[in-house]
Protein backbone atom coordinates (compact mmCIF):
# COMPACT_ATOMS: atom_id res chain seq x y z
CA UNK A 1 -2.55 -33.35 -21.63
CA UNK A 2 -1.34 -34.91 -18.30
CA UNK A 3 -2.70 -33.74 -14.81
CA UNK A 4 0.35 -31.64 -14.25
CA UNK A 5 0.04 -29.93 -16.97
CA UNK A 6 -3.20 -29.27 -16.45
CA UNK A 7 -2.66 -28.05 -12.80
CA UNK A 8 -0.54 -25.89 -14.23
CA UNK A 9 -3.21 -24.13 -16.65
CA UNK A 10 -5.81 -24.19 -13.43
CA UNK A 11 -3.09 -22.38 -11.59
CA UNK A 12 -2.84 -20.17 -13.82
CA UNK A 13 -6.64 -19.56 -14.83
CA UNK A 14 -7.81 -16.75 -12.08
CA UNK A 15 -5.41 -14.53 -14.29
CA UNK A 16 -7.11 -14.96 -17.95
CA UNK A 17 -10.38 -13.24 -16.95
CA UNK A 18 -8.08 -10.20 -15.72
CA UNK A 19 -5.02 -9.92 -17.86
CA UNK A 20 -4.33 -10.65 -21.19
CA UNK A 21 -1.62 -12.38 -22.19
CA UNK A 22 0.17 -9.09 -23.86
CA UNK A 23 -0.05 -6.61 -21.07
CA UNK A 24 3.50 -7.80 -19.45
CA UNK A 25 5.29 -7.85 -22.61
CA UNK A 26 4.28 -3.85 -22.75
CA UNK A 27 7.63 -2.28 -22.61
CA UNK A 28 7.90 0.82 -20.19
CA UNK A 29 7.37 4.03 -20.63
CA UNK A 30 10.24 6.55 -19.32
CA UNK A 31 9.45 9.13 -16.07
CA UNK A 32 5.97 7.36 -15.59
CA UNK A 33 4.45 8.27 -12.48
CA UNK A 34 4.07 5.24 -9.97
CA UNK A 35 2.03 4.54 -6.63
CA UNK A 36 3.08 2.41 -4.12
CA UNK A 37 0.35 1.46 -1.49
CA UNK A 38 1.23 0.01 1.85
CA UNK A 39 -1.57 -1.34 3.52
CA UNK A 40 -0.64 -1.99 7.39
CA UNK A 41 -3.48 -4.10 8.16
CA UNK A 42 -4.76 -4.36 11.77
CA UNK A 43 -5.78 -1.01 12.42
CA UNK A 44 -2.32 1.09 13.26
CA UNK A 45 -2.62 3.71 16.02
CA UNK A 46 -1.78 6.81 14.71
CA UNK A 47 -1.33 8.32 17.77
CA UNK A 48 1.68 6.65 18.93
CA UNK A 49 2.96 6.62 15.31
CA UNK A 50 2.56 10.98 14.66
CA UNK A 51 2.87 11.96 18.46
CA UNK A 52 0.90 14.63 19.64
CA UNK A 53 3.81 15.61 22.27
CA UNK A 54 1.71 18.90 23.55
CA UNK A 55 -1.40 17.27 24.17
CA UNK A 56 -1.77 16.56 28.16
CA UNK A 57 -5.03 14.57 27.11
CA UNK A 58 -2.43 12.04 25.18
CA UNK A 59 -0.68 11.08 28.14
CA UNK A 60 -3.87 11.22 30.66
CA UNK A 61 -5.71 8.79 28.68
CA UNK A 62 -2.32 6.62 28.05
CA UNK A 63 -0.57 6.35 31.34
CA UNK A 64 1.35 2.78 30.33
CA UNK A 65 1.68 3.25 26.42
CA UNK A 66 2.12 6.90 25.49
CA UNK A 67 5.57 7.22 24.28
CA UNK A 68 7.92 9.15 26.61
CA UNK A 69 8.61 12.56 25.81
CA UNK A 70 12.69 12.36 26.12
CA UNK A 71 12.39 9.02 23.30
CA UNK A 72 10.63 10.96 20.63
CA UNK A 73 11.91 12.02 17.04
CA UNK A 74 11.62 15.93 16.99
CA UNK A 75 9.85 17.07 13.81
CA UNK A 76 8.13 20.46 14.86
CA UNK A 77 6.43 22.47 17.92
CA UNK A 78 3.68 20.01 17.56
CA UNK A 79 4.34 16.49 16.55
CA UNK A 80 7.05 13.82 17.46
CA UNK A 81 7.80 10.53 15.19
CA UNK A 82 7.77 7.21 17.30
CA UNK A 83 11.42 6.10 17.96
CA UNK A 84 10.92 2.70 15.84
CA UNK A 85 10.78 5.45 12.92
CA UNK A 86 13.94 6.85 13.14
CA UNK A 87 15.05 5.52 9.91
CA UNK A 88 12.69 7.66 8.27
CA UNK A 89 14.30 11.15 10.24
CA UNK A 90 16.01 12.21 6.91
CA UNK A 91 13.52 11.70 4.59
CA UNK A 92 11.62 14.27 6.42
CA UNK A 93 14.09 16.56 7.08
CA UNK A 94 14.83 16.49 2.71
CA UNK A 95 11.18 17.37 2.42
CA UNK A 96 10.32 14.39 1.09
CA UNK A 97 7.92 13.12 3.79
CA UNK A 98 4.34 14.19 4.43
CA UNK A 99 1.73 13.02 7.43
CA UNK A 100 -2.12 13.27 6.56
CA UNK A 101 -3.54 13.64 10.36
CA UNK A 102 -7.22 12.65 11.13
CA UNK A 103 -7.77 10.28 8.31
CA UNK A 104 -11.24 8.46 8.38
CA UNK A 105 -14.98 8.80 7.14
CA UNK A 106 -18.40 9.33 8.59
CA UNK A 107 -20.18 6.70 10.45
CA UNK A 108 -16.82 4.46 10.85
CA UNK A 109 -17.20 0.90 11.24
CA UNK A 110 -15.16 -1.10 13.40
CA UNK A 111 -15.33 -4.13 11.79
CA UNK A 112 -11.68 -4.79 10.18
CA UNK A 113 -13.27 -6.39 7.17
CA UNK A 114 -16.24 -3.87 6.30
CA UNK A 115 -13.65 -1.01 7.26
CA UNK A 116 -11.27 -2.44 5.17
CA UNK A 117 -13.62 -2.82 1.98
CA UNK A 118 -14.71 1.35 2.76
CA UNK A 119 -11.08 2.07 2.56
CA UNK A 120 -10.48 0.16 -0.44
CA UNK A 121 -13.51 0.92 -2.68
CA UNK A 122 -14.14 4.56 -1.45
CA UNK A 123 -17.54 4.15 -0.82
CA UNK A 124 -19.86 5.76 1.87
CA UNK A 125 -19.74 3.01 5.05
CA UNK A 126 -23.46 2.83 3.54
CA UNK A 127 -22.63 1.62 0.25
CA UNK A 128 -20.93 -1.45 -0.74
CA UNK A 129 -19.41 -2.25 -4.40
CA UNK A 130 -16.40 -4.31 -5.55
CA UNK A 131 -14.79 -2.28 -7.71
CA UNK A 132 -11.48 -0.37 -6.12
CA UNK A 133 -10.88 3.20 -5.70
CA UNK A 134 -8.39 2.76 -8.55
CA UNK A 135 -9.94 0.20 -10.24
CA UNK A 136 -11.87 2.42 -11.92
CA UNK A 137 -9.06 4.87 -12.09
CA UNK A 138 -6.18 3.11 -13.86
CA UNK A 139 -7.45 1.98 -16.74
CA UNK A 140 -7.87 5.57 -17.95
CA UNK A 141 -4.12 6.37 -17.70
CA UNK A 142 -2.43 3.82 -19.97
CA UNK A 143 -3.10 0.70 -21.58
CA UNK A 144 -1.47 -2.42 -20.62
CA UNK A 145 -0.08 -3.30 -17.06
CA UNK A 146 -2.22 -1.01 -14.35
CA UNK A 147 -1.08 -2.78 -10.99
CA UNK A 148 0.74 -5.61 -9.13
CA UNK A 149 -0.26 -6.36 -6.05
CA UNK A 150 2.52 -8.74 -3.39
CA UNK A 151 -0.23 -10.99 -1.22
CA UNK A 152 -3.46 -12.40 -1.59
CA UNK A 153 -5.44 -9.05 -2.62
CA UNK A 154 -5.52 -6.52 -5.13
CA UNK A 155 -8.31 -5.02 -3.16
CA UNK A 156 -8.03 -1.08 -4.52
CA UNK A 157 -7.37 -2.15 -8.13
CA UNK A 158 -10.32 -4.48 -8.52
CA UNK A 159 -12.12 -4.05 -11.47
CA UNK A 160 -13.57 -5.39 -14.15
CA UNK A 161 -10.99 -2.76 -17.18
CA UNK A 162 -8.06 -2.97 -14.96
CA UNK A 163 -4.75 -5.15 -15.34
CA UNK A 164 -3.93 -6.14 -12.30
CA UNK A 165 -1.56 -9.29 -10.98
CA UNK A 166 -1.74 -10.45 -7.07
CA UNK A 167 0.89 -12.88 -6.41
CA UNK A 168 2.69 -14.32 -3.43
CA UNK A 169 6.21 -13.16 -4.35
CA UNK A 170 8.01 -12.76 -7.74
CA UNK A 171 9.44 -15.96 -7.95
CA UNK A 172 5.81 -17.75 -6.98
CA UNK A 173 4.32 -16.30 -10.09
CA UNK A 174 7.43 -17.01 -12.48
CA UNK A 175 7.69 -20.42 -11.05
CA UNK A 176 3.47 -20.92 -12.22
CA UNK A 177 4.55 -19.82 -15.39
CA UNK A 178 7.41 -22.06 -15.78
CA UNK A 179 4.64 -24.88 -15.44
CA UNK A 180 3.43 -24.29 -18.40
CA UNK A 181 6.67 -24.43 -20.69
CA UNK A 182 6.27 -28.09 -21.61
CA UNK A 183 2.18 -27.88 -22.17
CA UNK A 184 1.48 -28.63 -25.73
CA UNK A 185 -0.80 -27.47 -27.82
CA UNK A 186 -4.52 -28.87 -28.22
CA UNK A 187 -6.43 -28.90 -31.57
CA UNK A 188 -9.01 -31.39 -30.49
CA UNK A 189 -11.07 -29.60 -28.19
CA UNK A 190 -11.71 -25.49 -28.98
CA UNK A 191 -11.69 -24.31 -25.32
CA UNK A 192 -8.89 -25.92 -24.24
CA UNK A 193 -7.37 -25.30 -27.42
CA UNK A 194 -8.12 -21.05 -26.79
CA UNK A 195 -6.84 -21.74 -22.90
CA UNK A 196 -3.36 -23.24 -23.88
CA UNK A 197 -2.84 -20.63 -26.55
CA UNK A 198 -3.46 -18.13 -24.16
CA UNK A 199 -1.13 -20.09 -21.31
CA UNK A 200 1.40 -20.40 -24.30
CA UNK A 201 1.31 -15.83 -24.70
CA UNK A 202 1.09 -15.33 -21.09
CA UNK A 203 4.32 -17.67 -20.53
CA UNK A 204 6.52 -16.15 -23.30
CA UNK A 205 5.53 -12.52 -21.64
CA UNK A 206 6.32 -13.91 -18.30
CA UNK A 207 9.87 -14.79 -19.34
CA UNK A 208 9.90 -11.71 -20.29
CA UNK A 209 9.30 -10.82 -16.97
CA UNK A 210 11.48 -13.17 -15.38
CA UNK A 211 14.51 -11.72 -17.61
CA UNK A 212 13.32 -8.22 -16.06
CA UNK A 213 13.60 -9.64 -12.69
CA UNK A 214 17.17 -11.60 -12.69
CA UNK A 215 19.00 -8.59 -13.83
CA UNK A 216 20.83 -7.82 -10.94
CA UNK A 217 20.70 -4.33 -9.42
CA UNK A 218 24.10 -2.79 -7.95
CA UNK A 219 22.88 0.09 -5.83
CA UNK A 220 24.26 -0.57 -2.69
CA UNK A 221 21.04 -0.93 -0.38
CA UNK A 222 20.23 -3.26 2.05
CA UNK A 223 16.59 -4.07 2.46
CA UNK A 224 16.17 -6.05 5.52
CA UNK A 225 14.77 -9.95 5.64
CA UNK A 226 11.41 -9.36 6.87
CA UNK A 227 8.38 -9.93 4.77
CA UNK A 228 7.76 -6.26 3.70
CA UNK A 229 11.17 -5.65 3.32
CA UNK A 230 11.42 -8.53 0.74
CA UNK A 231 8.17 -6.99 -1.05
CA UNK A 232 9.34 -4.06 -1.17
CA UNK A 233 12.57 -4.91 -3.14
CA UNK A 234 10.94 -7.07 -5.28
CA UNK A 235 8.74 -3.56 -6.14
CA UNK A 236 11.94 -1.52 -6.50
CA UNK A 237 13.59 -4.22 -9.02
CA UNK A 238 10.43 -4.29 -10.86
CA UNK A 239 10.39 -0.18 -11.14
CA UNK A 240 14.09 -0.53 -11.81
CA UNK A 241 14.15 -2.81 -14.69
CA UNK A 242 11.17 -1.42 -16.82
CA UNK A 243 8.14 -3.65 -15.61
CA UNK A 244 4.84 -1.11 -16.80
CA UNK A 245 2.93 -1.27 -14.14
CA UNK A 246 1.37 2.20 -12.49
CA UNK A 247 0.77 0.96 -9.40
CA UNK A 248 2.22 -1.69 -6.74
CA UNK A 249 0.82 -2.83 -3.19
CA UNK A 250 2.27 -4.68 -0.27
CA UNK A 251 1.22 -5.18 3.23
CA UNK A 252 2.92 -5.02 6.86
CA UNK A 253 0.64 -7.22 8.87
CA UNK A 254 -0.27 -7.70 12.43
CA UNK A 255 -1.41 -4.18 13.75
CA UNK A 256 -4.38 -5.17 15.55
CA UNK A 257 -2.53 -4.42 19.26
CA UNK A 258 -5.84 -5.20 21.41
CA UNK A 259 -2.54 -5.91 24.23
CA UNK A 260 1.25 -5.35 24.74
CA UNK A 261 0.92 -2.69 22.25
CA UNK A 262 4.41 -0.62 22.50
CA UNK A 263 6.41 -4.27 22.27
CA UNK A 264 4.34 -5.08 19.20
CA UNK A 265 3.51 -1.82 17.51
CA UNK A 266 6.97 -0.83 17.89
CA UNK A 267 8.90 -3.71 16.26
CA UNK A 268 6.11 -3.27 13.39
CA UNK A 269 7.22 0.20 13.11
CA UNK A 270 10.98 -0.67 13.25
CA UNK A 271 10.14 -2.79 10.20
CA UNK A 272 8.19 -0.69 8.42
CA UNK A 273 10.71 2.50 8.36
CA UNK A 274 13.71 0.08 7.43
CA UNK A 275 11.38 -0.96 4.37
CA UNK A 276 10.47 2.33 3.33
CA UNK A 277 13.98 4.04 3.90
CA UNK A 278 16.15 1.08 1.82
CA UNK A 279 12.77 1.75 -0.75
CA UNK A 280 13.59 5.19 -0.86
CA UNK A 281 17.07 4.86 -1.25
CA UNK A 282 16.73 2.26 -4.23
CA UNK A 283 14.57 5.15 -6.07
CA UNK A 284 16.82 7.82 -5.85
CA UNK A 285 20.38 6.08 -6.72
CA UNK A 286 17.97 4.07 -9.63
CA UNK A 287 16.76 7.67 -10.58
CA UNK A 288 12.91 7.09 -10.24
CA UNK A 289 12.45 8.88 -6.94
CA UNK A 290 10.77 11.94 -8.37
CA UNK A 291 8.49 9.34 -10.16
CA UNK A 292 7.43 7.18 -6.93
CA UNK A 293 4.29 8.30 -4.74
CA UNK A 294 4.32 5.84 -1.74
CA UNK A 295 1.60 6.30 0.82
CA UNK A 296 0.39 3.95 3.76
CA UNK A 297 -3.49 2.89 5.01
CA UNK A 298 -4.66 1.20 7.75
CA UNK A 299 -8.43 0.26 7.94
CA UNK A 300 -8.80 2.58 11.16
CA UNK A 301 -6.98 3.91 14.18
CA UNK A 302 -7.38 2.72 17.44
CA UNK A 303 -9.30 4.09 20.70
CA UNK A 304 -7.90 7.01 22.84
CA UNK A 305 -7.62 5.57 25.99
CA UNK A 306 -5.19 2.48 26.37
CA UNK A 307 -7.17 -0.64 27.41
CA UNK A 308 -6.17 -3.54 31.04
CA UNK A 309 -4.13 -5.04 28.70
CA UNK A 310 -1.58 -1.91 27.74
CA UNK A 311 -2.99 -1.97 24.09
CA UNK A 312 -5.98 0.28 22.72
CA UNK A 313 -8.89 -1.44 21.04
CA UNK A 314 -10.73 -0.74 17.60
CA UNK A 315 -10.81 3.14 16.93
CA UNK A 316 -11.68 5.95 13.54
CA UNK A 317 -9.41 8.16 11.98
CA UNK A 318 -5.59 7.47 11.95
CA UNK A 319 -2.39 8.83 10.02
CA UNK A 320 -1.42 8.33 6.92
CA UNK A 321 2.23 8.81 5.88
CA UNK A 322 3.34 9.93 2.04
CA UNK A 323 7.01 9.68 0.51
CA UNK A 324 8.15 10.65 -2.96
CA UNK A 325 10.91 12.92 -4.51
CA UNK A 326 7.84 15.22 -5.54
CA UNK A 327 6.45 15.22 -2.35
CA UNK A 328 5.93 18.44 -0.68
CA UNK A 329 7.06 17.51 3.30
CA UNK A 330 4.83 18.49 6.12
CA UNK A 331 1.62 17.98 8.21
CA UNK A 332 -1.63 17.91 6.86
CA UNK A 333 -5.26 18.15 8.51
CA UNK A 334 -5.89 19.17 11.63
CA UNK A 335 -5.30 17.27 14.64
CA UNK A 336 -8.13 15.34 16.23
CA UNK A 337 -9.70 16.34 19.73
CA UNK A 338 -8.74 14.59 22.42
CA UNK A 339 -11.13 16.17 24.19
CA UNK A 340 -14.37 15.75 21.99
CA UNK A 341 -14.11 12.17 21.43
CA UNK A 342 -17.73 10.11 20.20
CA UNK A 343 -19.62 7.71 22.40
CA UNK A 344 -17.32 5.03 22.05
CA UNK A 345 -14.04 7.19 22.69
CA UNK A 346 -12.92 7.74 19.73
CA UNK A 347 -11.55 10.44 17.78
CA UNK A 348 -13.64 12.09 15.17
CA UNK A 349 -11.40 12.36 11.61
CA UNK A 350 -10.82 15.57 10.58
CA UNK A 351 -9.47 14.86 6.94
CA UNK A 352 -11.93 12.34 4.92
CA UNK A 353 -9.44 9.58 3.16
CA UNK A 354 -11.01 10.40 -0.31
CA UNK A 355 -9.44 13.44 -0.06
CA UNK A 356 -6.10 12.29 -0.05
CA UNK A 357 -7.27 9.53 -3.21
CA UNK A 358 -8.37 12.50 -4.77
CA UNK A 359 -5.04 14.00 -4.24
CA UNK A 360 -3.45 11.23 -5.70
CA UNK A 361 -5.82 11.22 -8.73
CA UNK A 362 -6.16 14.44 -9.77
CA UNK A 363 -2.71 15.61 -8.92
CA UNK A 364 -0.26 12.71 -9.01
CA UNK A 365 -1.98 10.61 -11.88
CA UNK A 366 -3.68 13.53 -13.58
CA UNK A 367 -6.77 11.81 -14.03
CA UNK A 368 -10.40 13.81 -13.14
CA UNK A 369 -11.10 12.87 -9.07
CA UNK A 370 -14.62 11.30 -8.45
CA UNK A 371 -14.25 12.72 -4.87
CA UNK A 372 -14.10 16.35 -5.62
CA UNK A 373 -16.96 16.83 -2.79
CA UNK A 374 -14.14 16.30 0.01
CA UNK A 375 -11.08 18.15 -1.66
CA UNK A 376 -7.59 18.00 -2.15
CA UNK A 377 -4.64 18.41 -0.12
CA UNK A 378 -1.07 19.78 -1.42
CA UNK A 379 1.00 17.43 -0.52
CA UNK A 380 1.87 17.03 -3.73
């Protein structure tokens, strides 16, 4: 064995404790219901994102950054969209669109990391574990493939039973595998000899894979050239062309808009609702849009009042938005006080984020919610 081939194996080696060699040569099952996270990591302000237009408190405490009345996207008596989201205008108007308002937990930490590990595991902001809020989920509704996750983290389908792949991009992970086509086998020593015979599995299922993922799709959409935009395509070919996987996770970064917010924030929108509308539109021409459950997170929402530098600094509760043929359109959860706002000026959440995971459990994946204490909502 020569030292590329054996770079190749180590490459390769996070995956064996995780993911046996089988699980991508599962074939897929028809109508299975699918979850696609978006994480948009920074901390998005939900209050320029779902616009409370009504609210005199919204504009008071945002005298530079509040978005204009005569620029907003008219979706009821009570809320506006941003502009940057306008892409996203028919999805609500089919029904097919649903924003959780007030999303957060007790005793919210402003860190971005510890928030971000809350939001992920679904633990109190007292508790800490490494296990993912589906982690635990996922392996109880099929064997096989449970998640693929596009970046560096798998963060809510860590755990020890679940399947899960993280790679850069499709073509990262098939080109790893390809490294391993020419490794031989090795009789002389019994743990190499177990690691190249599983290398050997995992790169005849990953061709299988590969096949999966060169089969061109003719459905007319344009997804645009930025990073989430490429993930996201990738996810719709995999959907598309059988890969079994229940669940798959991108991320849209660089929402942390501590200044020059409405520049940034806004271009990150623009992004993010060409994304999900060429998503959407690859689901329903494909026929899998009543199958697909899409919903965003952000490890918090940002501070009422806009900061010297026209951004807003670390906040609570945000929004979180929810897409699928199956979805029932609307708001949900009250709207947050502007005028009852903690020490540190922010909001206080009004819907607790494990109540939307145990939406997604109990009614989407039809598996028995471990968050029963905070509810559901019928958005689906």
């Amino acid at each position: 064995m020569n030292r590329r081939e054996f770079m190749g194996m180590a490459a390769l080696l996070p995956w064996l404790s995780v993911l046996p060699a089988e699980v991508l040569a599962t074939p897929a099952r028809p109508q299975q219901r699918i979850v696609v996270l978006v994480k948009l990591a920074g901390g998005n302000d939900g209050l320029n994102t779902l616009i409370p237009h009504n609210d005199p408190l919204y504009y008071q405490h945002r005298p530079t950054i509040a978005v204009p009345k005569h620029q907003l996207i008219d979706i009821g008596e009570t809320h506006s969209l941003n502009p940057y989201l306008k892409a996203l205008k028919p999805w609500w108007d089919k029904g097919n669109m649903a924003w959780v308002q007030g999303v957060g937990y007790p005793h919210s930490t402003l860190s971005h990391f510890r928030s971000s590990d809350i939001w992920e595991t679904a633990v109190d902001a007292s508790q800490y574990t490494d296990t993912g809020w589906l982690g635990s989920l996922l392996p109880g509704c099929k064997p096989g493939l449970h998640g693929i996750a596009l970046g560096d983290s798998s963060g809510p389908m860590n755990g020890k039973d679940c399947n899960t792949i993280a790679m850069q991009s499709p073509q990262s992970f098939l080109s790893q595998i390809n490294l391993l086509e020419d490794i031989q086998p090795v009789r002389t020593n019994p743990v190499l000899a177990h690691i190249t015979n599983v290398h050997h599995q995992l790169y005849a299922a990953g061709e299988q894979l590969s096949t999966k993922l060169q089969r061109p799709l003719a459905l007319g959409v344009n997804f645009s050239t930025g990073k989430l935009g490429r993930e996201l395509e990738a996810v719709a070919k995999m959907i598309l062309t059988g890969v079994d996987a229940t669940v798959y996770m991108v991320t849209l970064d660089g929402f942390d808009t501590h200044s020059n917010q409405n520049a940034v924030q806004s271009n990150l929108l623009h992004q993010l609702a060409g994304a999900l509308d060429a998503f959407a539109q690859a689901m329903q021409r494909g026929g899998r849009w009543n199958d697909v459950l899409l919903m965003t997170y952000s490890e918090f929402g940002r501070r009422v009042q806009e900061n010297h530098g026209k951004g807003t600094d670390h906040g609570t509760a945000s929004v979180q938005l929810v897409m699928g043929g199956k979805v029932r359109g609307g708001i949900y959860g009250d709207a947050p006080d502007l005028s009852r706002l903690d020490g540190d000026g922010n909001v206080q959440h009004t819907v607790d984020f494990r109540a939307v995971y145990g939406t997604v459990s109990q009614r989407w994946l039809g598996q028995a919610s471990p968050w029963t204490r905070f509810g559901t909502l019928p958005f689906v």
